[in-house]
PDB file of N, CA and C in Angstrom:
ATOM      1  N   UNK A   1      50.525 -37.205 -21.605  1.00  0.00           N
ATOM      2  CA  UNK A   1      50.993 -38.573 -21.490  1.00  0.00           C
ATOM      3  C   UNK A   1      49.804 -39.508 -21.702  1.00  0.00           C
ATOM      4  N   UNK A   2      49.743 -40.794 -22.550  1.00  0.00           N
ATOM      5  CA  UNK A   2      48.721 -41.416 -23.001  1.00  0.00           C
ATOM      6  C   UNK A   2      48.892 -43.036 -22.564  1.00  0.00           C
ATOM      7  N   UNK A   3      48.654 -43.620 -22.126  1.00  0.00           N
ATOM      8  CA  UNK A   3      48.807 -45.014 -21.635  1.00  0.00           C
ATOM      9  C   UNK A   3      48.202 -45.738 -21.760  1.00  0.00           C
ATOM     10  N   UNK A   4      47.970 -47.023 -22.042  1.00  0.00           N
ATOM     11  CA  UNK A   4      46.789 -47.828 -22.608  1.00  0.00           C
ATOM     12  C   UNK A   4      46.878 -49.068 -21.070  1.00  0.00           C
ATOM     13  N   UNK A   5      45.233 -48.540 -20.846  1.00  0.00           N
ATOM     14  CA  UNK A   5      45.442 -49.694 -19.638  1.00  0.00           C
ATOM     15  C   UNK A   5      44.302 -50.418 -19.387  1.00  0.00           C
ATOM     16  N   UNK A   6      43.108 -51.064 -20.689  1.00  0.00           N
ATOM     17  CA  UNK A   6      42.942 -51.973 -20.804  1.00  0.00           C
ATOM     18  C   UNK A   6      42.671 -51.854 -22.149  1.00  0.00           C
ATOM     19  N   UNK A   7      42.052 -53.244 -22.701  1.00  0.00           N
ATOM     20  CA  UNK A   7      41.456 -53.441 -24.173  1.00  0.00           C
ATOM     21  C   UNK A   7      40.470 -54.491 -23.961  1.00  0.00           C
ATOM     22  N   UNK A   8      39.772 -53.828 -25.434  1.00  0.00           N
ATOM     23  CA  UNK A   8      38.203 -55.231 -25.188  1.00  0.00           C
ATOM     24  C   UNK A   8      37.923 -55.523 -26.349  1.00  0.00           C
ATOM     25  N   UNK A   9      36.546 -55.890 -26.348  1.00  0.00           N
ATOM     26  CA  UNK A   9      35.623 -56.342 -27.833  1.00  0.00           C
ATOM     27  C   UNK A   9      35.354 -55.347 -28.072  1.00  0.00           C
ATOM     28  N   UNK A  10      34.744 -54.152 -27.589  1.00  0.00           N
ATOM     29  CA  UNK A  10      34.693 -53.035 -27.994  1.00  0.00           C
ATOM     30  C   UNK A  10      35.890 -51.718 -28.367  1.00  0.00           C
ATOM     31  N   UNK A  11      36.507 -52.174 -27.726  1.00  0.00           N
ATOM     32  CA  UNK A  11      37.383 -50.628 -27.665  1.00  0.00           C
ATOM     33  C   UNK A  11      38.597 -50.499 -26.504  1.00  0.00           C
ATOM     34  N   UNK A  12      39.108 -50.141 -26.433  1.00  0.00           N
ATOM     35  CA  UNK A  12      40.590 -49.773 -25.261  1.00  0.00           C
ATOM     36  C   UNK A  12      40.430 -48.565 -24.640  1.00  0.00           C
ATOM     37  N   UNK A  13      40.767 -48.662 -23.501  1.00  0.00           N
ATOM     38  CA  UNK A  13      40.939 -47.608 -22.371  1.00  0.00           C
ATOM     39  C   UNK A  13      42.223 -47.041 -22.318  1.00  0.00           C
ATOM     40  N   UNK A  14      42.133 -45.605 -22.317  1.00  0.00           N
ATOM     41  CA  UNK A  14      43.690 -45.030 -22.251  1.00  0.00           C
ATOM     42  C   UNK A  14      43.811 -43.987 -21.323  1.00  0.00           C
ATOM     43  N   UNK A  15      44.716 -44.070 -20.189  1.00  0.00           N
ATOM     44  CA  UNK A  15      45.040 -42.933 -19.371  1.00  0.00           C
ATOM     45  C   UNK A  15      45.232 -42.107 -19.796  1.00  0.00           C
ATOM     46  N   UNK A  16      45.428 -40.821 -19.775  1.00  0.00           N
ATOM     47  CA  UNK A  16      46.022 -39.427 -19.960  1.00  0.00           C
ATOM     48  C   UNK A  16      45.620 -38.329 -19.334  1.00  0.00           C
ATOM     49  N   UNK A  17      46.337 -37.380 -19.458  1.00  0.00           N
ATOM     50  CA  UNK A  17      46.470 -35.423 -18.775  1.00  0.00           C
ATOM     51  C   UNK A  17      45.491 -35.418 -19.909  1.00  0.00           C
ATOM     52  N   UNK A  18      44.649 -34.041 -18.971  1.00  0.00           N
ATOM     53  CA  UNK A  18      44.502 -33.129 -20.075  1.00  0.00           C
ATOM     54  C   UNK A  18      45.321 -32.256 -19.722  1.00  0.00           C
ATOM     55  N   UNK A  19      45.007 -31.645 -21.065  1.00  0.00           N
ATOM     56  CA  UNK A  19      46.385 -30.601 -21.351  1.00  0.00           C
ATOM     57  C   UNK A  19      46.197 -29.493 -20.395  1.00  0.00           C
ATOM     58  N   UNK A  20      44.538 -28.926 -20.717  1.00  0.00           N
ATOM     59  CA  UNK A  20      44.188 -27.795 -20.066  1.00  0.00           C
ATOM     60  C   UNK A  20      44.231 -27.717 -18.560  1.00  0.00           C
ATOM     61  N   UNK A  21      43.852 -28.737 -18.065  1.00  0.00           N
ATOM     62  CA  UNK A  21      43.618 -29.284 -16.718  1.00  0.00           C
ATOM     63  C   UNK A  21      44.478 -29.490 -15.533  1.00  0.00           C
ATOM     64  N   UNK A  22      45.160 -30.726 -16.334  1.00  0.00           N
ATOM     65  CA  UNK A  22      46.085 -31.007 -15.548  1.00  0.00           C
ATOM     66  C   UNK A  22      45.664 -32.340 -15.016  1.00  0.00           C
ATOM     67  N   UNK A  23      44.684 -32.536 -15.091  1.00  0.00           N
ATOM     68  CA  UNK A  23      43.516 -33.973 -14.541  1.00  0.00           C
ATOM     69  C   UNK A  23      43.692 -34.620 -15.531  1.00  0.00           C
ATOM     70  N   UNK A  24      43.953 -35.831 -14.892  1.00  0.00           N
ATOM     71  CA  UNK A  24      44.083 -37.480 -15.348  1.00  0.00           C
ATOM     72  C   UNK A  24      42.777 -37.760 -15.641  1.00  0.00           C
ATOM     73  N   UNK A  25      42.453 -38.502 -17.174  1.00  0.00           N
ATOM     74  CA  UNK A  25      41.576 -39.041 -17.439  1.00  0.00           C
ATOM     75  C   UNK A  25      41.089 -40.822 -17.931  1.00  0.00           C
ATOM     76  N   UNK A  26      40.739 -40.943 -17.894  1.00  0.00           N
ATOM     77  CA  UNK A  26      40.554 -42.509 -18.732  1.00  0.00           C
ATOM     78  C   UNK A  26      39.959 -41.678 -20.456  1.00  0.00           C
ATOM     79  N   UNK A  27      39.950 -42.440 -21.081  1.00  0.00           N
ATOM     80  CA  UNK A  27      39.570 -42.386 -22.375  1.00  0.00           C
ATOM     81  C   UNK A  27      39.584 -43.841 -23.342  1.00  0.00           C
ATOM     82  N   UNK A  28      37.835 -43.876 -23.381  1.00  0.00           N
ATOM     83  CA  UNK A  28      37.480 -44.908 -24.067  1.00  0.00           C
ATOM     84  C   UNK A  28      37.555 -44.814 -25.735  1.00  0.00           C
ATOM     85  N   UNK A  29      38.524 -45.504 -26.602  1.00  0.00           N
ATOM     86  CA  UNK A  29      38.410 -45.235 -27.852  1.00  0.00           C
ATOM     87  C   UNK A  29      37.765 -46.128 -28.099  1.00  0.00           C
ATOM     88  N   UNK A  30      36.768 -46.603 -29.072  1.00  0.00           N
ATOM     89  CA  UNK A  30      35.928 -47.296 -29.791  1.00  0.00           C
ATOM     90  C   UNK A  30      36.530 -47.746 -31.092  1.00  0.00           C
ATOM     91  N   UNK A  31      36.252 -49.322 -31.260  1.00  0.00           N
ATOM     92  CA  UNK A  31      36.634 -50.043 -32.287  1.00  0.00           C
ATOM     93  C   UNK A  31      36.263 -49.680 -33.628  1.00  0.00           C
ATOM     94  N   UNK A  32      34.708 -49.544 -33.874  1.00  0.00           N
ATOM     95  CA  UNK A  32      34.196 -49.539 -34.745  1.00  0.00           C
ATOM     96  C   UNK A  32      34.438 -48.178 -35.159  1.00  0.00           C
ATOM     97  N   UNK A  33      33.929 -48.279 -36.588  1.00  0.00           N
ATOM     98  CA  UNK A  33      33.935 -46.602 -37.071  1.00  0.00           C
ATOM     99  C   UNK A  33      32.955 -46.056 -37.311  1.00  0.00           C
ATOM    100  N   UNK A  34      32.859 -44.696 -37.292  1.00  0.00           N
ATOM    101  CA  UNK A  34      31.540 -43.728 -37.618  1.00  0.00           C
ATOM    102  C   UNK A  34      32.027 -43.154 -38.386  1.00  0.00           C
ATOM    103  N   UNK A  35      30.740 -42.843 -39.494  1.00  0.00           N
ATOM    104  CA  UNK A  35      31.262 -41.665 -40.723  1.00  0.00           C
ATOM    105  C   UNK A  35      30.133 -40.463 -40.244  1.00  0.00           C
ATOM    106  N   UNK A  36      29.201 -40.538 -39.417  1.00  0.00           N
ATOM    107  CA  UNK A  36      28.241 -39.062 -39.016  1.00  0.00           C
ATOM    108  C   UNK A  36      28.053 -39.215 -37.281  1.00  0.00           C
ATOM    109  N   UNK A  37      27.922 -38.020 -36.789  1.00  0.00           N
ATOM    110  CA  UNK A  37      27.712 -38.057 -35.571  1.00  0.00           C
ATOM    111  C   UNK A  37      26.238 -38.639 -34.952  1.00  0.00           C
ATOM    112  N   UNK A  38      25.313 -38.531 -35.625  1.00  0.00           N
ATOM    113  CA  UNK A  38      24.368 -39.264 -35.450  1.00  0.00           C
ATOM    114  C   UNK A  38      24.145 -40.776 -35.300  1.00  0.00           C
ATOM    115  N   UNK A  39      25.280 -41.147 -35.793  1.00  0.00           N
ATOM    116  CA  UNK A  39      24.838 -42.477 -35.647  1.00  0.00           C
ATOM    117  C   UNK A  39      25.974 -43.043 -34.331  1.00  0.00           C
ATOM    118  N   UNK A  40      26.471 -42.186 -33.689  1.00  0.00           N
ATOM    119  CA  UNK A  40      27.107 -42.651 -32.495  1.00  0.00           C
ATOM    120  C   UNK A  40      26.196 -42.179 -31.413  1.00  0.00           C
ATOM    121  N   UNK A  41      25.668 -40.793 -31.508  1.00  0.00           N
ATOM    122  CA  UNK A  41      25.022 -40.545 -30.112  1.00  0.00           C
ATOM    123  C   UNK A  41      23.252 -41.212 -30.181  1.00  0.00           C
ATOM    124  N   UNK A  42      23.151 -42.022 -31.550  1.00  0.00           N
ATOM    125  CA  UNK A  42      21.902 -42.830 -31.343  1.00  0.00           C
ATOM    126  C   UNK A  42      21.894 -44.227 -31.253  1.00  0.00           C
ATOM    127  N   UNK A  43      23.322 -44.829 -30.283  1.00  0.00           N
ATOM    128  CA  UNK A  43      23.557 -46.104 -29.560  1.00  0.00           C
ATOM    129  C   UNK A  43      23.133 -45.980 -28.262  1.00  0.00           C
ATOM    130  N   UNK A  44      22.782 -46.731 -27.783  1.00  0.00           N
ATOM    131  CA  UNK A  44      22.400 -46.601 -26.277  1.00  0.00           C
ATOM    132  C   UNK A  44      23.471 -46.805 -25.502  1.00  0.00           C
ATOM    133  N   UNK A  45      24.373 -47.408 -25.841  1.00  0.00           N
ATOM    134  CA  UNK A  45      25.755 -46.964 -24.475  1.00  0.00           C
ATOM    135  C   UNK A  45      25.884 -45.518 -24.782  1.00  0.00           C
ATOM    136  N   UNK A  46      25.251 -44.676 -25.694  1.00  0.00           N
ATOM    137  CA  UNK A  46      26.026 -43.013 -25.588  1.00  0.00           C
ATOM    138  C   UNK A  46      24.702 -42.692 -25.120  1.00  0.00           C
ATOM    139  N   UNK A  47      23.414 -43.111 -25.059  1.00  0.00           N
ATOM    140  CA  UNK A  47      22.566 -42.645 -24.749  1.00  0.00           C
ATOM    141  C   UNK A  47      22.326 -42.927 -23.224  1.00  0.00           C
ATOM    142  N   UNK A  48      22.171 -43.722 -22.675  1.00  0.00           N
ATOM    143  CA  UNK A  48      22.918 -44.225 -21.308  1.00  0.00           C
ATOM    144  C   UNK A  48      23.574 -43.439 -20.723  1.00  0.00           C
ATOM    145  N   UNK A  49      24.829 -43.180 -20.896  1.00  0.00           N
ATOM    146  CA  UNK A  49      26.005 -42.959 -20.210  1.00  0.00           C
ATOM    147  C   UNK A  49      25.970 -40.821 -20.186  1.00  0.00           C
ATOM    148  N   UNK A  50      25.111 -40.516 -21.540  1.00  0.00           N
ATOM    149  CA  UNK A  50      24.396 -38.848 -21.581  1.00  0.00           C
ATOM    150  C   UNK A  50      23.604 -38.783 -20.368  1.00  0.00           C
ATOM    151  N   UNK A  51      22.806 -39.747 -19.632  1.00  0.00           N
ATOM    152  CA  UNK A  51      21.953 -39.572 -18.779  1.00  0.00           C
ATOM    153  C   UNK A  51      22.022 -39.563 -17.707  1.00  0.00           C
ATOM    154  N   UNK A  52      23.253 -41.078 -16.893  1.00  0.00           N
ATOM    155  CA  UNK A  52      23.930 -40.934 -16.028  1.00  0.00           C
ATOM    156  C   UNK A  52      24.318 -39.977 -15.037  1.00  0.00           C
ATOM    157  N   UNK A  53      24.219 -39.735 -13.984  1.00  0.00           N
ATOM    158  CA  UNK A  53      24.482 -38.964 -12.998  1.00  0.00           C
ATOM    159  C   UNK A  53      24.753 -39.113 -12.026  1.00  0.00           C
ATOM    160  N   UNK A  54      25.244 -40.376 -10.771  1.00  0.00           N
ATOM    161  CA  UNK A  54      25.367 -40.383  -9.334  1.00  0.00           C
ATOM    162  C   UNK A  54      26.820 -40.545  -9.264  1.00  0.00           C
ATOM    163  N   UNK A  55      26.783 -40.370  -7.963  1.00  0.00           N
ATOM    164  CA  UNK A  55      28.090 -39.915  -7.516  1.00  0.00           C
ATOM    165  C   UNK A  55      28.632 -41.242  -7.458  1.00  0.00           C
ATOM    166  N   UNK A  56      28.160 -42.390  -7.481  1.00  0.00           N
ATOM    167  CA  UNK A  56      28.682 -43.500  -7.666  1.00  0.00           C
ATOM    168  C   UNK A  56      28.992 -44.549  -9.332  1.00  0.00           C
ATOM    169  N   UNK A  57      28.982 -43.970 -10.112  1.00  0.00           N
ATOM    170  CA  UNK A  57      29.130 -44.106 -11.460  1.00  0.00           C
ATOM    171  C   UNK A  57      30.239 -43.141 -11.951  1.00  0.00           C
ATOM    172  N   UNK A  58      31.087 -43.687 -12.512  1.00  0.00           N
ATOM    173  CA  UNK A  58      31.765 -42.721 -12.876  1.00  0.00           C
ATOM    174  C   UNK A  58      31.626 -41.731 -14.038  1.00  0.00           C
ATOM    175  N   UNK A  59      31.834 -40.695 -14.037  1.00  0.00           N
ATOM    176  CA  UNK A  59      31.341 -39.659 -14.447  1.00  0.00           C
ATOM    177  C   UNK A  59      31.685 -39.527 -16.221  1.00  0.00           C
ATOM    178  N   UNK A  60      30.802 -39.197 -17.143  1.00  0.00           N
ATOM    179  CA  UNK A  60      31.512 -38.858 -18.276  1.00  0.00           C
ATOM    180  C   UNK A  60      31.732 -37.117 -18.529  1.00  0.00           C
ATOM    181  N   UNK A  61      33.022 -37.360 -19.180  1.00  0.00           N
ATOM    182  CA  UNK A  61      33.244 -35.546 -19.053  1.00  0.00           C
ATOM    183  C   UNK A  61      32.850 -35.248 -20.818  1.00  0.00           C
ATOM    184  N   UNK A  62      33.193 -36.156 -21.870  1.00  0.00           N
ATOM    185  CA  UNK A  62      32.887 -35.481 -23.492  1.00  0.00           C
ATOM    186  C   UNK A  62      32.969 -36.680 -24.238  1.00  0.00           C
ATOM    187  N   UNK A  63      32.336 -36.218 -25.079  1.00  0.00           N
ATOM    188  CA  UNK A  63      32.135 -37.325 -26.557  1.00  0.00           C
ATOM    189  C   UNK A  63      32.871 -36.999 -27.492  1.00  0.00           C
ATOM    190  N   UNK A  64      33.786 -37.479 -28.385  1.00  0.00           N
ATOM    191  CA  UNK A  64      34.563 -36.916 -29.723  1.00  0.00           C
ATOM    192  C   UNK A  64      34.453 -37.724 -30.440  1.00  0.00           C
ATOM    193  N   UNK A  65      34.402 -37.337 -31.662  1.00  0.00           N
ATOM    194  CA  UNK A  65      33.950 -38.040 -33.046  1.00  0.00           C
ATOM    195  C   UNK A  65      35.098 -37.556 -33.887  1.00  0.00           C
ATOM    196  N   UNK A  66      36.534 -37.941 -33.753  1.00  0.00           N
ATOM    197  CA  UNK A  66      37.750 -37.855 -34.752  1.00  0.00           C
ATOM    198  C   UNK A  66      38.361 -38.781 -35.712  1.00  0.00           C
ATOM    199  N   UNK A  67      37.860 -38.050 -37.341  1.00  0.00           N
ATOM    200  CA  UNK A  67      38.072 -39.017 -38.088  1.00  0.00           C
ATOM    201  C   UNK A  67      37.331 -40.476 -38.395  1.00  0.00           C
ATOM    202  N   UNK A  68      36.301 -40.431 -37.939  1.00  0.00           N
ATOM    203  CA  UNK A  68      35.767 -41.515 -37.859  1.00  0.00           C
ATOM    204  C   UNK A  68      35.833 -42.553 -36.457  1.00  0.00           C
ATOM    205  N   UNK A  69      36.605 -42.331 -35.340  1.00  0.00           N
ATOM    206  CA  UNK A  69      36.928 -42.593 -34.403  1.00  0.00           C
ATOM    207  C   UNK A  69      36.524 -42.173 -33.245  1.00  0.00           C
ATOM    208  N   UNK A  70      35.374 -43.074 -32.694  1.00  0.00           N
ATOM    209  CA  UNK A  70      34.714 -42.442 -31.638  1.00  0.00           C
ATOM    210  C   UNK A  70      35.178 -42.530 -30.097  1.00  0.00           C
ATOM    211  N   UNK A  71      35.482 -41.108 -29.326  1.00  0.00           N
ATOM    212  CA  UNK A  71      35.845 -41.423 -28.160  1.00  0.00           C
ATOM    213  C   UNK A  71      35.205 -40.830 -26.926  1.00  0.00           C
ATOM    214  N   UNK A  72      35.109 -41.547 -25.933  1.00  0.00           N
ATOM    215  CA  UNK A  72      34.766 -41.300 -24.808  1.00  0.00           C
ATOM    216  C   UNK A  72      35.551 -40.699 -23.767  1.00  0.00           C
ATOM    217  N   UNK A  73      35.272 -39.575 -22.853  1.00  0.00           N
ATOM    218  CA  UNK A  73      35.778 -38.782 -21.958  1.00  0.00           C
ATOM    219  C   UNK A  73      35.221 -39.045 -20.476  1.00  0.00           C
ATOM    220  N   UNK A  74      36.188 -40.236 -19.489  1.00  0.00           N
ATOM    221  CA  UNK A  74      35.902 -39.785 -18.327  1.00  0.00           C
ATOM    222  C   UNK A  74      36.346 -39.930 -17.212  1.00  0.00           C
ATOM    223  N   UNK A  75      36.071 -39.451 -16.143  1.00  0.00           N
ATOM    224  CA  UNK A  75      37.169 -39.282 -15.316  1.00  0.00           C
ATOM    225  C   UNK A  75      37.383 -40.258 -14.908  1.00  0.00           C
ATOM    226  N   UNK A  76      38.740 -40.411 -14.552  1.00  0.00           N
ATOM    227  CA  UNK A  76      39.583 -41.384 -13.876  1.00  0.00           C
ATOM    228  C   UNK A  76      39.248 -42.307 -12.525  1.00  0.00           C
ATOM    229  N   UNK A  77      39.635 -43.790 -12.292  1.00  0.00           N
ATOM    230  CA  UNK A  77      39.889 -43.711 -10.880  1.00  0.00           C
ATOM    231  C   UNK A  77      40.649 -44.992 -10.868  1.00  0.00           C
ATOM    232  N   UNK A  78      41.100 -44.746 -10.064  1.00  0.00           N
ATOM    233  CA  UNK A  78      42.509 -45.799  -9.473  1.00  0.00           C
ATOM    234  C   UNK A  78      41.979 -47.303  -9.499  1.00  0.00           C
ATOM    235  N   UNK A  79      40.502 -47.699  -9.408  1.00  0.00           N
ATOM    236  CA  UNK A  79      40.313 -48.905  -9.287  1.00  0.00           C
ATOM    237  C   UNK A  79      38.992 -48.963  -9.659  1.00  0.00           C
ATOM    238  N   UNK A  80      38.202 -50.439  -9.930  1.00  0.00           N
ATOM    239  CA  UNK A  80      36.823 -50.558 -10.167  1.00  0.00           C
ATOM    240  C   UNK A  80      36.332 -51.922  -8.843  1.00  0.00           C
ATOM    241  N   UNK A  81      35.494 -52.483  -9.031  1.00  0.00           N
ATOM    242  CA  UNK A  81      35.302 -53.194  -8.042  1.00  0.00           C
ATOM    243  C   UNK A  81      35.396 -54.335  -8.449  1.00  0.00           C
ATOM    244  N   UNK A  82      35.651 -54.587  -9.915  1.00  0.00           N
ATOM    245  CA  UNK A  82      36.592 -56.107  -9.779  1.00  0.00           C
ATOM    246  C   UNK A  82      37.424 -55.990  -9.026  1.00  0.00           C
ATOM    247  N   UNK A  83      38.577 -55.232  -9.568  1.00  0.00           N
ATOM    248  CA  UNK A  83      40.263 -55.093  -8.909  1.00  0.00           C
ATOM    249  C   UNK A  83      39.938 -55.076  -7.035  1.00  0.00           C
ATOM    250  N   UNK A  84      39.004 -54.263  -6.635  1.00  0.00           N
ATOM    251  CA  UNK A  84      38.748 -54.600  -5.499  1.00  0.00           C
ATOM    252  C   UNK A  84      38.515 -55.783  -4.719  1.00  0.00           C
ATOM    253  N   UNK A  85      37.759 -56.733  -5.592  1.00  0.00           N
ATOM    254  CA  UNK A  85      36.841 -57.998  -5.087  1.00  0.00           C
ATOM    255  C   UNK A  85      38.766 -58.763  -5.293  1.00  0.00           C
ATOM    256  N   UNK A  86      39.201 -58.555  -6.380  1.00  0.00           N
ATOM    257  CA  UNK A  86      40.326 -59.287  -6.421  1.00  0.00           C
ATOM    258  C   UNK A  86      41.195 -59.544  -5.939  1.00  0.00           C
ATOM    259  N   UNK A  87      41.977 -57.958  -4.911  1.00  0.00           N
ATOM    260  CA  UNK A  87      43.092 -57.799  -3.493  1.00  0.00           C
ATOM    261  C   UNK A  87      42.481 -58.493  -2.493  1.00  0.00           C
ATOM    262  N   UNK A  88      41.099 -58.395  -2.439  1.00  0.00           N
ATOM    263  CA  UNK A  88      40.531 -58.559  -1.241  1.00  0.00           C
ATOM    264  C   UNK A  88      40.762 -60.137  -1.166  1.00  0.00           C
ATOM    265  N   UNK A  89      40.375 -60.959  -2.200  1.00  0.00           N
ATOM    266  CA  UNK A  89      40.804 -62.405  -2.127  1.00  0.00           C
ATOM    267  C   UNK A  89      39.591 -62.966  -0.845  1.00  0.00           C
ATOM    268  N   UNK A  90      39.156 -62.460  -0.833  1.00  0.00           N
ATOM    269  CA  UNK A  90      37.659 -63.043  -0.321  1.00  0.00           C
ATOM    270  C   UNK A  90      36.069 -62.585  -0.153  1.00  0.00           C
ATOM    271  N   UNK A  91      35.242 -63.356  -0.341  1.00  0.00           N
ATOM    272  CA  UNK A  91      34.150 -62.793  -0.705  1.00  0.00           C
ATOM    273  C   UNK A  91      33.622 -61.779   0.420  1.00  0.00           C
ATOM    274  N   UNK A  92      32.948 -60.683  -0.175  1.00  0.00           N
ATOM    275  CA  UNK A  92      32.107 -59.759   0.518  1.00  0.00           C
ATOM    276  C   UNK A  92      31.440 -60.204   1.094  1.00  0.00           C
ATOM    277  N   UNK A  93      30.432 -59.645   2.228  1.00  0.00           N
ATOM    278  CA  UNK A  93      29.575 -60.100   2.861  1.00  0.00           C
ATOM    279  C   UNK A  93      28.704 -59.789   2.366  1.00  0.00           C
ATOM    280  N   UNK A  94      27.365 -60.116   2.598  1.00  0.00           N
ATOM    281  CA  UNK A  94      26.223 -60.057   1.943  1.00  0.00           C
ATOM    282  C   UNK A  94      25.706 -58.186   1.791  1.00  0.00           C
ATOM    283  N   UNK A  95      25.984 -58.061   3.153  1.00  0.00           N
ATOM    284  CA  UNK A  95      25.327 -56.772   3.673  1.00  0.00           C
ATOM    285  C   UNK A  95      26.255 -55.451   2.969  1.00  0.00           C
ATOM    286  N   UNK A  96      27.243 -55.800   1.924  1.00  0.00           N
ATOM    287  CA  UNK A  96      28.209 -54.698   1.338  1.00  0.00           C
ATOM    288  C   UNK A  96      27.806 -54.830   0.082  1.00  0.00           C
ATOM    289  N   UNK A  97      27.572 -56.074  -0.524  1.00  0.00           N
ATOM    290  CA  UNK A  97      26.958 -56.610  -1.693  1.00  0.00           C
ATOM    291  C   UNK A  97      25.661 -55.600  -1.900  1.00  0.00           C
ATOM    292  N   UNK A  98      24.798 -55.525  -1.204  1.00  0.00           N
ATOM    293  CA  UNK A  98      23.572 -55.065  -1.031  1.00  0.00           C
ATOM    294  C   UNK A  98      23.497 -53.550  -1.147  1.00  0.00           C
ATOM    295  N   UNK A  99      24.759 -53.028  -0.633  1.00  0.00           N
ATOM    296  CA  UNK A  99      24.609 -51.647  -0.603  1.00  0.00           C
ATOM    297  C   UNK A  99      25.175 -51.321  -1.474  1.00  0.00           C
ATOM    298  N   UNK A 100      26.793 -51.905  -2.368  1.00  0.00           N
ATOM    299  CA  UNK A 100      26.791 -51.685  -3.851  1.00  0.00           C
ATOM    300  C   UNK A 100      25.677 -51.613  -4.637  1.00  0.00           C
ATOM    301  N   UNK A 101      24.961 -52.997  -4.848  1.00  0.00           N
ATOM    302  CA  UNK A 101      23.862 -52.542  -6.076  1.00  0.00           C
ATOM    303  C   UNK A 101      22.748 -51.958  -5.502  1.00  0.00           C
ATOM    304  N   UNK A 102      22.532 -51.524  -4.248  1.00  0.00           N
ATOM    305  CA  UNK A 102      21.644 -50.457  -4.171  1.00  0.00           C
ATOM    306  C   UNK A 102      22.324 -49.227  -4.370  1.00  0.00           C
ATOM    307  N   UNK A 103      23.063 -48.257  -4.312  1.00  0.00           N
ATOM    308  CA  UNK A 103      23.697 -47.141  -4.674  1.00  0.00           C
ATOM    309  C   UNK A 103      24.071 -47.396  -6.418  1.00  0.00           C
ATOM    310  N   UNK A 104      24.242 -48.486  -7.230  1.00  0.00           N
ATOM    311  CA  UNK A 104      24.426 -48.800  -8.269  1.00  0.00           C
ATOM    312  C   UNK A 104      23.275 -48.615  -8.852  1.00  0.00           C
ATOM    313  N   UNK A 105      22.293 -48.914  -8.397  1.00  0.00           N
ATOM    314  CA  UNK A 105      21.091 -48.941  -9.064  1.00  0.00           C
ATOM    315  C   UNK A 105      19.725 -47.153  -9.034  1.00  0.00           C
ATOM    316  N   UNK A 106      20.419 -46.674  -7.903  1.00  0.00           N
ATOM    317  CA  UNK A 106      19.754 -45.916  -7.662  1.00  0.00           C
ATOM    318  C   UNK A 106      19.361 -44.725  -8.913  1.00  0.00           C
TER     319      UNK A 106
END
């Protein structure tokens, strides 16, 4: 099942199963096109996001290069911390602020 649940300047986000799995993923497709694999994994959002690791970032699971169509693999989650800041309908306190971009940054 494939669902599109956002879009940008860059590219659209799409829910789906994997097949094998059974796990819900996000999947970033990319606007632009590639004709060699080299010239996608030598952007720095793929170089970035290869390096990435805390448990507070969300995780990438694979890179695919179909047809010229570059996509991103990663796991899912129910919310980001806009959508959070947004239910909440009022500002954080300083001292939660602080410990986001310190665990963000780490």
């Amino acid at each position: 099942t494939i669902k599109v649940i956002g879009d940008g300047t860059y590219g659209s986000v799409l829910k789906a199963t994997n097949r094998n799995t059974g796990e819900i993923v996000a999947i970033k497709k990319m606007k632009k096109k590639y004709n060699r694999w080299a010239s996608c994994v030598d952007q720095k959002e793929v170089q970035s996001l290869i390096q990435l690791s805390h448990p507070c970032i969300v995780k990438l699971y694979e890179i695919i290069l179909d047809r010229g169509t570059l996509y991103f693999v990663f796991e899912y989650l129910d919310q980001n911390v806009y959508e959070i800041m947004k239910e909440r309908r009022k500002l954080f306190p300083e001292h939660m602020i602080r410990n986001i971009l310190f665990q963000t940054l780490q």
